[in-house]
N, C-alpha and C. Protein backbone atom coordinates (compact mmCIF):
# COMPACT_ATOMS: atom_id res chain seq x y z
N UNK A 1 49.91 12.22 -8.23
CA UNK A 1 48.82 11.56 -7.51
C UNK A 1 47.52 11.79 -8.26
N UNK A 2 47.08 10.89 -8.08
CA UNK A 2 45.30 10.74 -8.69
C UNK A 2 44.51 10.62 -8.01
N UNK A 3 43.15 11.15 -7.91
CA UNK A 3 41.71 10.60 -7.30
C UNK A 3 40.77 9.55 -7.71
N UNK A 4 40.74 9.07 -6.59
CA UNK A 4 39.15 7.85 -6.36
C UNK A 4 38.23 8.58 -6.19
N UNK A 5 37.09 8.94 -6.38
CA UNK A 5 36.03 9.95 -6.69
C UNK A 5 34.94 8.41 -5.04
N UNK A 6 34.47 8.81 -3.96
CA UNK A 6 33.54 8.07 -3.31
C UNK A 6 32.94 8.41 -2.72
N UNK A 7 31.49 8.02 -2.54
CA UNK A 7 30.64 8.36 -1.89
C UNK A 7 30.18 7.74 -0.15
N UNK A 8 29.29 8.21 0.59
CA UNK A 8 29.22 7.84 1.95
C UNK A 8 27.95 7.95 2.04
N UNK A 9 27.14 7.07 2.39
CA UNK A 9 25.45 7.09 3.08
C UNK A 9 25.16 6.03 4.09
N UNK A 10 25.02 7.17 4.77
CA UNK A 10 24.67 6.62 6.43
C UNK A 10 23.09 5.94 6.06
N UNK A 11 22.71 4.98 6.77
CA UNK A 11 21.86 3.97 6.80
C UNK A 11 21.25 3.97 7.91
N UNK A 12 20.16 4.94 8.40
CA UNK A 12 19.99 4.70 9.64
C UNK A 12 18.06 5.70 9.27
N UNK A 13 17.60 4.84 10.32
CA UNK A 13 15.77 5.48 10.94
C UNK A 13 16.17 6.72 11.36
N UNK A 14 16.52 6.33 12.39
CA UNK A 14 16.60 7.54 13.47
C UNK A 14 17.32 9.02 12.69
N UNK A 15 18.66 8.87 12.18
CA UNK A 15 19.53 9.89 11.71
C UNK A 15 19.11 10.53 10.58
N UNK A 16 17.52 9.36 9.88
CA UNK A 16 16.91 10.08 8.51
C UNK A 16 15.96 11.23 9.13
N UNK A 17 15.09 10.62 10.05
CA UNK A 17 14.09 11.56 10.92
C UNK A 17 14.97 12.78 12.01
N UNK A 18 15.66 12.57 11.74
CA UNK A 18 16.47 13.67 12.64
C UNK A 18 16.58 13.69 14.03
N UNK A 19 15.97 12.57 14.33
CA UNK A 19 16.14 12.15 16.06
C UNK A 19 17.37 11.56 16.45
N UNK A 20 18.41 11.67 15.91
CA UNK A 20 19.62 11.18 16.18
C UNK A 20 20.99 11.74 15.28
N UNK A 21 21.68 12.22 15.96
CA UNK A 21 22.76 12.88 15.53
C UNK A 21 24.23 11.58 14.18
N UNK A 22 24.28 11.99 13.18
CA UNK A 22 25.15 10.85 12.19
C UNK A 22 26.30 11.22 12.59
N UNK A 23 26.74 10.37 13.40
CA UNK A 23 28.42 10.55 13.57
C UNK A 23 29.39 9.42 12.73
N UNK A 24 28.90 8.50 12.24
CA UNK A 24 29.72 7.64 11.61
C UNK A 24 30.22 7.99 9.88
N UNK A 25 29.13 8.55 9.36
CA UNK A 25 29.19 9.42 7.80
C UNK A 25 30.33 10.09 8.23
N UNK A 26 30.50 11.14 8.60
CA UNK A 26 31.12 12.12 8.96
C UNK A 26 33.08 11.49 9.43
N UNK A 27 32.91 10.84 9.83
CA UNK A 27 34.17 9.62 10.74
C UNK A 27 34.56 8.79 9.39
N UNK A 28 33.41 8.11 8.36
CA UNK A 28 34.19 7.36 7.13
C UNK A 28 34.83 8.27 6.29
N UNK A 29 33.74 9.69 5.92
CA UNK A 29 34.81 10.35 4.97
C UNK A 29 35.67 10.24 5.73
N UNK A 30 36.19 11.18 7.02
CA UNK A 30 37.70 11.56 7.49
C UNK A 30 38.51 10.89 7.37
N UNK A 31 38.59 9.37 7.54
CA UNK A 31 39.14 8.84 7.41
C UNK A 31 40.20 7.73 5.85
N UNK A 32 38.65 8.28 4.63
CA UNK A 32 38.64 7.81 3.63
C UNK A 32 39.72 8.66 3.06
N UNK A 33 39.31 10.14 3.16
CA UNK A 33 40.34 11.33 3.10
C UNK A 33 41.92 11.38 2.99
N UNK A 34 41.17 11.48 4.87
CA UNK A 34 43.16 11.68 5.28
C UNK A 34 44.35 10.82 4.76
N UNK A 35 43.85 9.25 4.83
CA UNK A 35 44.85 8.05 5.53
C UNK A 35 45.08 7.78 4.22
N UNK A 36 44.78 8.06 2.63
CA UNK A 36 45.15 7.56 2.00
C UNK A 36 46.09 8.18 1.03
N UNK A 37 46.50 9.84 1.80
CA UNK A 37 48.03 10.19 1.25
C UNK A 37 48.84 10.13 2.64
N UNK A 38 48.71 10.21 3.58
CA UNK A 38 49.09 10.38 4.88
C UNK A 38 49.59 8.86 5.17
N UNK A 39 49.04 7.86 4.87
CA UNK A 39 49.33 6.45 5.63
C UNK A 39 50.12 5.83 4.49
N UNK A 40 49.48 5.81 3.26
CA UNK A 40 49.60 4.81 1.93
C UNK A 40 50.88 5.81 1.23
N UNK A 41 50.64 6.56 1.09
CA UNK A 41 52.05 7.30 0.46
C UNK A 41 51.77 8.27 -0.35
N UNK A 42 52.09 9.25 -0.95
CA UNK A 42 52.14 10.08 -1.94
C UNK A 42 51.79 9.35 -3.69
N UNK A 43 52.68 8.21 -3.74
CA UNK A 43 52.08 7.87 -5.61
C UNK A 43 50.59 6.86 -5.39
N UNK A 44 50.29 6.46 -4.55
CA UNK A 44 49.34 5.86 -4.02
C UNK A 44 47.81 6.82 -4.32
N UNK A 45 47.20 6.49 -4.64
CA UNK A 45 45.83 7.03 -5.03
C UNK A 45 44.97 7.49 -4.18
N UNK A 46 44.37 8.73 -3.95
CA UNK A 46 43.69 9.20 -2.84
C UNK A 46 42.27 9.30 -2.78
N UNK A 47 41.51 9.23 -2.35
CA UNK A 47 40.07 9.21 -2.05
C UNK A 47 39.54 10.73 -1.79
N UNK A 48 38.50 10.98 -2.62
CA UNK A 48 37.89 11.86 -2.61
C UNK A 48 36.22 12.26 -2.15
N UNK A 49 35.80 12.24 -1.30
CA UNK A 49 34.36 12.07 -1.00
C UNK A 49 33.91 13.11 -1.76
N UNK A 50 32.61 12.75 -2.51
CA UNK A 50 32.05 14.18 -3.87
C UNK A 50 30.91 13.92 -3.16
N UNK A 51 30.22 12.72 -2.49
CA UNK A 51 28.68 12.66 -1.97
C UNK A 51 28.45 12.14 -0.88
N UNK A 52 27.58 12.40 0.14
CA UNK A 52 27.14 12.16 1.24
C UNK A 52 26.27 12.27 1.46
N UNK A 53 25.08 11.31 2.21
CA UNK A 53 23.73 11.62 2.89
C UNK A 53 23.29 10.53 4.03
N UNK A 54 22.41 11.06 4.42
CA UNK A 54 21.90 10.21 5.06
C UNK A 54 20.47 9.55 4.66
N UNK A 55 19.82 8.40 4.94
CA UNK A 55 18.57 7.53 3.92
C UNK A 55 18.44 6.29 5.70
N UNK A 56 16.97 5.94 5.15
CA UNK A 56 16.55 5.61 6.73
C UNK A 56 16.55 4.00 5.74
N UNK A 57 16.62 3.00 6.97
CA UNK A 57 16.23 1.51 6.68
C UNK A 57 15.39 0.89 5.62
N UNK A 58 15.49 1.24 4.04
CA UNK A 58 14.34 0.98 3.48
C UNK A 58 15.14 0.53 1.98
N UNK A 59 14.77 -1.30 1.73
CA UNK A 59 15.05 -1.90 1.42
C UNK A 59 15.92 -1.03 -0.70
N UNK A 60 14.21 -0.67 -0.74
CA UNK A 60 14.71 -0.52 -2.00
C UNK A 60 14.83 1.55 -2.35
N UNK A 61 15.11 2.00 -1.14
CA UNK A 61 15.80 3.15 -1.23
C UNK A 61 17.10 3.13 -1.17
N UNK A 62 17.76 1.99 -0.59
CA UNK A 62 19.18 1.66 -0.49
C UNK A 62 20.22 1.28 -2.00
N UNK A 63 18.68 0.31 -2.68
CA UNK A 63 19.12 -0.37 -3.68
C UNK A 63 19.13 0.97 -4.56
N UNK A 64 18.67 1.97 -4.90
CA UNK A 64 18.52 3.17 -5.74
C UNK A 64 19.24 3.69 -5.72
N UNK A 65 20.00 4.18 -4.33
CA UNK A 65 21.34 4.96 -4.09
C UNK A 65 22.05 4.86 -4.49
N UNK A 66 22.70 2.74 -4.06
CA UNK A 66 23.88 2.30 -4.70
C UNK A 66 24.10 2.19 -6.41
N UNK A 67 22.79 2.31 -6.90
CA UNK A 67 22.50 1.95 -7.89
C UNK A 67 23.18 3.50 -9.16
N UNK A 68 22.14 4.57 -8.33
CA UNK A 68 22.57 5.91 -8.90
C UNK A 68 24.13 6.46 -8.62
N UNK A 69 25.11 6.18 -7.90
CA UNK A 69 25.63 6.20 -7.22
C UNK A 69 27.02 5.98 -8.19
N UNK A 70 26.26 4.39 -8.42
CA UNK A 70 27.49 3.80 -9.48
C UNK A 70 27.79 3.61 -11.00
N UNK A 71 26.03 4.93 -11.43
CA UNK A 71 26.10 4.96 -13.15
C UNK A 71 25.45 3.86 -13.21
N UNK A 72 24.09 3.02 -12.95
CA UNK A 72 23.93 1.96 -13.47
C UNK A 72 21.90 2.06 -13.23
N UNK A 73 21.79 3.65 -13.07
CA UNK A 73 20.37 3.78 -12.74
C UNK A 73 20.37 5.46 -12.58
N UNK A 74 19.08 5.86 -13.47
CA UNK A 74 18.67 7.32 -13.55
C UNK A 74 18.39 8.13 -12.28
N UNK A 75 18.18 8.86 -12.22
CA UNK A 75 18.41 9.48 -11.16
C UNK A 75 16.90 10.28 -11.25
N UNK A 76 16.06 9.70 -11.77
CA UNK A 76 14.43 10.22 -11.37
C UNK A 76 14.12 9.77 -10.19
N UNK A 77 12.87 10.47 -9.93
CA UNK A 77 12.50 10.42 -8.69
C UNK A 77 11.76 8.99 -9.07
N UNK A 78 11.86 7.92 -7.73
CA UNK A 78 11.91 6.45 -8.01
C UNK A 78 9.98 6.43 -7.19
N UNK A 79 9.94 7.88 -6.71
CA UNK A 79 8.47 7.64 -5.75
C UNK A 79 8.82 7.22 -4.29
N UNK A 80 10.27 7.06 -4.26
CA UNK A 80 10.10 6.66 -2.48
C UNK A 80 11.17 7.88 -2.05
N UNK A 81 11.72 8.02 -3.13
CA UNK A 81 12.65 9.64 -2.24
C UNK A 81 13.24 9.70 -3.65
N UNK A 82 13.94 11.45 -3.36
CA UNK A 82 14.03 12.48 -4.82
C UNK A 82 15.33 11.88 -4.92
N UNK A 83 15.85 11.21 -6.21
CA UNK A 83 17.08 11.00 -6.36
C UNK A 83 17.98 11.94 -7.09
N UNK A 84 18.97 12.51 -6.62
CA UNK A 84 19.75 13.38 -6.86
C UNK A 84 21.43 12.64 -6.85
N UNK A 85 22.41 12.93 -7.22
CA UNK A 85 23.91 12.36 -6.99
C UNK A 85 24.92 13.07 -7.36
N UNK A 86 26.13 12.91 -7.37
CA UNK A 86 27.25 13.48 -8.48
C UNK A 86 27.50 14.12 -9.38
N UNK A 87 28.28 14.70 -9.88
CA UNK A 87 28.57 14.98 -11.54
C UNK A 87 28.40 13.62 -12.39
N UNK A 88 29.12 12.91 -11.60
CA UNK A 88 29.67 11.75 -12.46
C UNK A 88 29.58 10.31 -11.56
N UNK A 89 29.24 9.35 -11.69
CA UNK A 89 29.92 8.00 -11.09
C UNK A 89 30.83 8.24 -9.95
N UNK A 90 30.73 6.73 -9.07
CA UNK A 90 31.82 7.05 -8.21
C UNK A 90 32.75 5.90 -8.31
N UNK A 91 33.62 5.79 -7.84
CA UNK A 91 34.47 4.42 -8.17
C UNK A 91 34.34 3.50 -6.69
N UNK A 92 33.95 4.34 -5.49
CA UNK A 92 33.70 3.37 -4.51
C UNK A 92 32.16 4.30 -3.38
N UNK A 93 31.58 3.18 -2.74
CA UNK A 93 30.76 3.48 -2.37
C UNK A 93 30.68 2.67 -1.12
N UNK A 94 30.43 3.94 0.38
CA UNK A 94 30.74 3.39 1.40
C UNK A 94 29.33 3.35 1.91
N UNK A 95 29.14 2.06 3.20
CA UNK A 95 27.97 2.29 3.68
C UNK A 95 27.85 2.39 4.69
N UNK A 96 27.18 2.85 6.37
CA UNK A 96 27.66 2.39 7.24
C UNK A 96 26.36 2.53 8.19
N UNK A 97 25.69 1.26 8.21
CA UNK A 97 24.89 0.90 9.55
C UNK A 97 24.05 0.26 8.51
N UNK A 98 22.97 -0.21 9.36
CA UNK A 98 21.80 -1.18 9.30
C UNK A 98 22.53 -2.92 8.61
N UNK A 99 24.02 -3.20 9.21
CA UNK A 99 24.48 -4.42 8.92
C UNK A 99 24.23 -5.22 10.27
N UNK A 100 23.33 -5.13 11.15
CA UNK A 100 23.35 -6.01 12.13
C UNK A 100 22.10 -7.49 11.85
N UNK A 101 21.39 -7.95 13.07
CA UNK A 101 20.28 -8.53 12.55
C UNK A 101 19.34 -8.40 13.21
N UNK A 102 18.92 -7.18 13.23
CA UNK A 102 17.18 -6.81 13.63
C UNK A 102 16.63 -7.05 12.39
N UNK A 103 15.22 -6.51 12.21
CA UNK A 103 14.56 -6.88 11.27
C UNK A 103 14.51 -5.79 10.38
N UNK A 104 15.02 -4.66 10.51
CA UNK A 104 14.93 -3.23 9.95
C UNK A 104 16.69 -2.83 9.45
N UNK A 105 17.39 -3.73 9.72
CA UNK A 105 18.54 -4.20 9.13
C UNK A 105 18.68 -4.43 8.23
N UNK A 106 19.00 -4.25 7.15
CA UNK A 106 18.93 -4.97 5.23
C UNK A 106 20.03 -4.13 4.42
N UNK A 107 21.05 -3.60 5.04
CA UNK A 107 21.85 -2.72 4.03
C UNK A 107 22.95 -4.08 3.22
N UNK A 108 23.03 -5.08 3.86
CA UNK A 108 23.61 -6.41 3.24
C UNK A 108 22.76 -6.79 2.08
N UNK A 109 21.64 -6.75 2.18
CA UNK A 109 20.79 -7.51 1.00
C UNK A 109 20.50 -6.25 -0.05
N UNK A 110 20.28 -5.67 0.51
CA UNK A 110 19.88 -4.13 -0.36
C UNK A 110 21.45 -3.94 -1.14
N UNK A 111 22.42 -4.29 -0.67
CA UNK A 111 23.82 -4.07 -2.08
C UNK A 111 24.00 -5.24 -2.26
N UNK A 112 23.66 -6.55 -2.22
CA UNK A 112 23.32 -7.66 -3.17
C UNK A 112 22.79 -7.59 -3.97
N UNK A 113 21.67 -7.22 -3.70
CA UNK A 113 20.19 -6.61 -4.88
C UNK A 113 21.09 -5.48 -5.86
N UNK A 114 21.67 -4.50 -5.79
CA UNK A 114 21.78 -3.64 -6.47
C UNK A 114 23.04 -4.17 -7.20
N UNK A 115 23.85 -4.98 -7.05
CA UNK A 115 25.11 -5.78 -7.29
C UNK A 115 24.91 -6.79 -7.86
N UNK A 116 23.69 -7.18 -8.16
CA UNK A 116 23.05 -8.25 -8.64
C UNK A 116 23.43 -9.43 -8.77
N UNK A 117 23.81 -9.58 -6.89
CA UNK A 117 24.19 -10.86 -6.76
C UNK A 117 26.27 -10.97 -6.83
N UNK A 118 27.15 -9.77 -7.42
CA UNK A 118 27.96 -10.19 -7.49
C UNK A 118 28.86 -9.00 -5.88
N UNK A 119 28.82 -10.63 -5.26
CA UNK A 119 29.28 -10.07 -4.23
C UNK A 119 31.09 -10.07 -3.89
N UNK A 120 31.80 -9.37 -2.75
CA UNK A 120 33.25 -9.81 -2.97
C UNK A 120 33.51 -10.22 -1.52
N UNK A 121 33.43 -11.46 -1.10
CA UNK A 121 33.54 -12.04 -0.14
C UNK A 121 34.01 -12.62 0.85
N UNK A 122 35.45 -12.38 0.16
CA UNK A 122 36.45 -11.74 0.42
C UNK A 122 37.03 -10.71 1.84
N UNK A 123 36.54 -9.62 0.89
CA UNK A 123 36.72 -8.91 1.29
C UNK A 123 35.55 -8.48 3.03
N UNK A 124 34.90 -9.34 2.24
CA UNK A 124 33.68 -9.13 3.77
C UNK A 124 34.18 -9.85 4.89
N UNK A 125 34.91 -11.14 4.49
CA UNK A 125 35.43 -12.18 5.39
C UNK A 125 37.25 -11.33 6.36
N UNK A 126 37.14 -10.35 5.30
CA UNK A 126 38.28 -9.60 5.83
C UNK A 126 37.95 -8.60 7.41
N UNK A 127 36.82 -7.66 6.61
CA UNK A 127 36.34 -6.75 7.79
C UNK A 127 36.31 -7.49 8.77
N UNK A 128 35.38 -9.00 8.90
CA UNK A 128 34.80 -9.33 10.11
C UNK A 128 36.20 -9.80 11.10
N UNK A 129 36.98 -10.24 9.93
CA UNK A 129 38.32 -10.73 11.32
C UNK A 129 38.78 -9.60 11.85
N UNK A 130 39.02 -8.52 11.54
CA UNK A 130 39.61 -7.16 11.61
C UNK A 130 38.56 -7.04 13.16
N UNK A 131 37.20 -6.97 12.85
CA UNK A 131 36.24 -6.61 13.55
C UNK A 131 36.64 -7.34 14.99
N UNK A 132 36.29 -8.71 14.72
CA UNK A 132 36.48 -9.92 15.70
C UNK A 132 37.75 -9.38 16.87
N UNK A 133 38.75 -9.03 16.53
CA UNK A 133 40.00 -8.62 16.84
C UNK A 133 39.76 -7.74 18.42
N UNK A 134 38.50 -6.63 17.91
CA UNK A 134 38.43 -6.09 19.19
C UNK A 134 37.00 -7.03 20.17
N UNK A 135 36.06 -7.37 19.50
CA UNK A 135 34.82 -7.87 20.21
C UNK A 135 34.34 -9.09 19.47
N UNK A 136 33.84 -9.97 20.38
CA UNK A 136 33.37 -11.49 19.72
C UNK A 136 31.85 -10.97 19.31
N UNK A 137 30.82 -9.69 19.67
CA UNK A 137 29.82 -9.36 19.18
C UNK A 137 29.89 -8.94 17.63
N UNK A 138 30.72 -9.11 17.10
CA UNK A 138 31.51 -8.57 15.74
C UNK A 138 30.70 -9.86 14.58
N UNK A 139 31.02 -11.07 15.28
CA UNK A 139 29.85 -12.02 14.69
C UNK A 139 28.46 -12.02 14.46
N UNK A 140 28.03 -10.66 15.26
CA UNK A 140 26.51 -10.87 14.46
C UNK A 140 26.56 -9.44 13.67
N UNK A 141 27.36 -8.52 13.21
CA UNK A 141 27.27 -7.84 12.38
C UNK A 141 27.90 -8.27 11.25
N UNK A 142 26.87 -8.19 9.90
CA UNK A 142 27.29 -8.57 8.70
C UNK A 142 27.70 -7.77 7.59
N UNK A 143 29.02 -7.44 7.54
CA UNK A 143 29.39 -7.04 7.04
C UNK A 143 29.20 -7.44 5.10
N UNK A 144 29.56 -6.57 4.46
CA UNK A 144 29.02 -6.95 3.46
C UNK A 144 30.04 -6.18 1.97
N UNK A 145 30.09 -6.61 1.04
CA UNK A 145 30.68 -6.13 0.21
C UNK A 145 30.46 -6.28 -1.47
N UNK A 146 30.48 -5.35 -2.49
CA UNK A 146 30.40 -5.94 -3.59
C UNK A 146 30.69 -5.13 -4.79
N UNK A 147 30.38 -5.36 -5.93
CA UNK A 147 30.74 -4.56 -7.06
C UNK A 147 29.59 -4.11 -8.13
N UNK A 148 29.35 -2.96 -7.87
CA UNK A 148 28.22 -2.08 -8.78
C UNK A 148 28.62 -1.46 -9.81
N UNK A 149 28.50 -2.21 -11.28
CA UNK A 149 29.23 -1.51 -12.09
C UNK A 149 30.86 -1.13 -12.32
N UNK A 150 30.97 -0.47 -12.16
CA UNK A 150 32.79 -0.09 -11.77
C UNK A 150 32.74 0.28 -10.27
N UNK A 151 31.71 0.10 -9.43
CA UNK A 151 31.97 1.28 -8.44
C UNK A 151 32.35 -0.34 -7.10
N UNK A 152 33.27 -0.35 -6.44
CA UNK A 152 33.45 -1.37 -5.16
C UNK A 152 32.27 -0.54 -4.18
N UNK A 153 31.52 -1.46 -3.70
CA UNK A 153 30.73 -1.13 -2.06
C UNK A 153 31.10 -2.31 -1.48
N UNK A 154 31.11 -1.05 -0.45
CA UNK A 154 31.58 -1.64 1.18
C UNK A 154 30.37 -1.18 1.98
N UNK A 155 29.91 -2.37 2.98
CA UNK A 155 29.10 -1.84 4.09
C UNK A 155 29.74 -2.34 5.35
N UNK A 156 29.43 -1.02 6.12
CA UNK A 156 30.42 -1.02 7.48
C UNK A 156 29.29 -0.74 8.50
N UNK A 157 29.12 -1.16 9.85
CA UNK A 157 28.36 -1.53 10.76
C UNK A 157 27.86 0.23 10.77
N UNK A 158 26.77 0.87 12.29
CA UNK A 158 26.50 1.40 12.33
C UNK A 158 27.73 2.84 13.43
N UNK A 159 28.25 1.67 14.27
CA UNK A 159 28.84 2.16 15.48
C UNK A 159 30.36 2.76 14.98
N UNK A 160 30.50 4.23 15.57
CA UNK A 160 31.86 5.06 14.86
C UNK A 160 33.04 3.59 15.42
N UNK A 161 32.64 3.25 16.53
CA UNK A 161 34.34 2.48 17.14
C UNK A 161 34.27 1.54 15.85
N UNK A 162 33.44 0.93 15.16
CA UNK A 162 33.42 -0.03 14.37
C UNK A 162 33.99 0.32 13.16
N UNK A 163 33.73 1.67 12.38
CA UNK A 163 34.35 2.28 11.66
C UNK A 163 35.66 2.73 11.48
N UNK A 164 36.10 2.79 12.84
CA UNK A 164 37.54 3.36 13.50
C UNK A 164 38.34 2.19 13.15
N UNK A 165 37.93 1.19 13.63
CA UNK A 165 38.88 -0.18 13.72
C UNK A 165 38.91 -0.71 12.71
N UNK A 166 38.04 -0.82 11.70
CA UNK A 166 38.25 -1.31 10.53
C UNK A 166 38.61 -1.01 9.20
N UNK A 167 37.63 0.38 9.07
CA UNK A 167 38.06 0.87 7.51
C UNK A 167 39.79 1.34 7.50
N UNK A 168 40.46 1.85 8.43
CA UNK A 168 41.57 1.88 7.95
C UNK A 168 43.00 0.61 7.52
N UNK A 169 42.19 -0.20 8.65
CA UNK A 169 42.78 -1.72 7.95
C UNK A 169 42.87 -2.06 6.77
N UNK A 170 41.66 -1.86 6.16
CA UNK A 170 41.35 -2.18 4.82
C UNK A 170 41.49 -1.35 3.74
N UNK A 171 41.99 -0.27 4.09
CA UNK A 171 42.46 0.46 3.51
C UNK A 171 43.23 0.16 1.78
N UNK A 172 44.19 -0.68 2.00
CA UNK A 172 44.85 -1.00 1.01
C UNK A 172 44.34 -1.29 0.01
N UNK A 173 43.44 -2.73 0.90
CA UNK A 173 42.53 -3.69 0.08
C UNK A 173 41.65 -2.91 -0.94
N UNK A 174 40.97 -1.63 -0.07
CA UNK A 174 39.86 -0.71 -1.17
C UNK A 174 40.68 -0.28 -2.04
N UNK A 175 41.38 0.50 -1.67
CA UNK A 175 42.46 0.84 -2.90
C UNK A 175 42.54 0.12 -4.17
N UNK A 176 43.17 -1.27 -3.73
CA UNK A 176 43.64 -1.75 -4.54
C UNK A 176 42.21 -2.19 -5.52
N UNK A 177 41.65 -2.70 -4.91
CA UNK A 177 40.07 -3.22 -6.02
C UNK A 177 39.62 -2.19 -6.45
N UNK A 178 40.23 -0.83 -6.30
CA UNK A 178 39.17 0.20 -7.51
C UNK A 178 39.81 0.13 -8.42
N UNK A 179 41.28 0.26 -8.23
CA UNK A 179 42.12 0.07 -9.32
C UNK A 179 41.93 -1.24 -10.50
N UNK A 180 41.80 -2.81 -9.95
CA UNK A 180 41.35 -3.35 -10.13
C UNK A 180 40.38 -3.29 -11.29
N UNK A 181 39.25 -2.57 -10.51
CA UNK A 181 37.61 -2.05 -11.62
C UNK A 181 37.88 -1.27 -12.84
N UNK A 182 39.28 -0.55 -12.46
CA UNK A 182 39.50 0.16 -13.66
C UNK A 182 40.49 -0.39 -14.55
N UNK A 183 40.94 -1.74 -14.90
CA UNK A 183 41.51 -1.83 -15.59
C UNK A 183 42.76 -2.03 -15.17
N UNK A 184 43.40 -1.92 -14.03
CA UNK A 184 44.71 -1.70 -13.40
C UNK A 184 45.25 -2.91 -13.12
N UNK A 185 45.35 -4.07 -13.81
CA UNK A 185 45.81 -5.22 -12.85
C UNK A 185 47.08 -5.42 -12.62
N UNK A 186 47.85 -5.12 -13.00
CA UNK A 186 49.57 -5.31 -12.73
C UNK A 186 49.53 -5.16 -11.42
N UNK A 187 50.44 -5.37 -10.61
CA UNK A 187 50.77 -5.85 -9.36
C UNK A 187 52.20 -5.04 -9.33
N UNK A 188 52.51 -4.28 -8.35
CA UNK A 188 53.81 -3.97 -8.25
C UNK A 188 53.83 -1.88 -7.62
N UNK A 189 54.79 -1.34 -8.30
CA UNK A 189 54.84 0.04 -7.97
C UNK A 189 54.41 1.04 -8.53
N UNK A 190 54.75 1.99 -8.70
CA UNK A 190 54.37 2.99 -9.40
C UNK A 190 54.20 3.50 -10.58
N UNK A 191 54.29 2.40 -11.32
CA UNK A 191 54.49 2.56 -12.38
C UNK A 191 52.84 1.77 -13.20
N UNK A 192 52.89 0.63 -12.55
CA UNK A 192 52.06 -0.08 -12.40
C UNK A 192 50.22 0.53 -12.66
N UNK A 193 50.45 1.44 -12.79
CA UNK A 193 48.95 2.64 -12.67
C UNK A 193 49.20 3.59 -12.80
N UNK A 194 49.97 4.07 -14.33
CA UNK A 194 49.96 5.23 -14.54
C UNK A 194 48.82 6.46 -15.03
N UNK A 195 49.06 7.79 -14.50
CA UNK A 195 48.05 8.63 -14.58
C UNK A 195 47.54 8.79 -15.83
N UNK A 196 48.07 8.60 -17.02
CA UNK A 196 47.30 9.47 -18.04
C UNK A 196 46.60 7.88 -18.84
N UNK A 197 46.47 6.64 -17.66
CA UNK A 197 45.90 5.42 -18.64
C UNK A 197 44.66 5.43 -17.88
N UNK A 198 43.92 6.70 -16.91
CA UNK A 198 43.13 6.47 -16.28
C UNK A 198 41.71 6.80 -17.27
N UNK A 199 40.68 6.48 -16.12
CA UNK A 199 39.39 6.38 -16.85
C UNK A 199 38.74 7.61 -16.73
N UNK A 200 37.70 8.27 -16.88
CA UNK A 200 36.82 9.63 -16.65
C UNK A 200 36.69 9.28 -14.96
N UNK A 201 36.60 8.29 -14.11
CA UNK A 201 36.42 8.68 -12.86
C UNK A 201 37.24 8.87 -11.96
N UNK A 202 38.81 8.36 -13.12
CA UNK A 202 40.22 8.59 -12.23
C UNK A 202 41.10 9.49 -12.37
N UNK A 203 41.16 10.76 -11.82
CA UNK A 203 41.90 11.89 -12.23
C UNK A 203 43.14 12.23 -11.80
């Protein structure tokens, strides 16, 4: 077995100022973790969370994160907050809140911007049916998705039930597109992605 090296940043006002407790960060790793030797199988590739934080609603602090995040931007201080990250790159990068549509909402456009435009739409059109499944309010959260460098981002609503119901659905799907980023395209078993053809972020 090998590691996906990924990161998690909660997106939220309140949870940056400390007036509100982050329960959804905390709920994506676990789940990023567990379910992907536990559900997917043993030769199946496992997820490793190396970074986590929390960062409040702010357009182009979002874009910096994803940016540092995925090897594709220094990690100086940008003047709007101290950028710090990893050893190394991550191969996926999770997001979770500010996808609704208030006006302090922008974690959709903020990994467009940093993705520069190359979005996977796909895969966004995936979450929302997944979403839809339990609540028709599922339509005004916009889910969002794309590719930074080598690294896949995903943005996932703010609410843990929303997190619950979906990221493990999609499970596969993430999987499979990091592999994807790295070079992996064959289609099939285990053989298909062997360990020693991996890259510095796949161990």
């Amino acid at each position: 077995m090998f590691t996906l090296h990924a990161a998690v940043i909660t997106v939220s006002d309140s949870c940056a100022a400390g007036q509100a407790c982050d329960k959804s960060g905390p709920l994506v790793r676990q789940l990023l973790e567990e379910s992907s030797a536990a559900a997917l199988g043993a030769t199946v590739p496992r997820f490793q969370v190396t970074w986590s934080e929390v960062i409040p609603d702010e357009r182009q602090v979002i874009v910096k994160r994803i940016r540092v995040l995925a090897g594709q931007d220094s990690r100086e201080d940008d003047g709007a907050s101290s950028v710090s990250g990893p050893p190394q790159p991550v191969d996926l990068i999770v997001t979770t809140g500010g996808t609704g549509i208030s006006a302090r909402d922008v974690t959709p456009e903020s990994t467009l911007e940093a993705c520069e435009g190359r979005s996977v739409w796909g895969l966004s059109y995936l979450m929302l049916q997944v979403s839809l499944q339990y609540t028709p309010m599922a339509a005004l959260s916009r889910y969002g998705a794309g590719v930074c460098g080598s690294a896949l981002v995903i943005n996932l609503p703010g609410k843990p039930s929303a997190v619950q119901e979906v990221l493990p659905a999609i499970k596969p799907v993430i999987v499979h597109g990091c592999m994807l980023l790295h070079g992996h395209t064959r289609h099939g078993g285990e053989s298909d992605v062997p360990a020693q053809e991996a890259t510095p972020n796949v161990q």
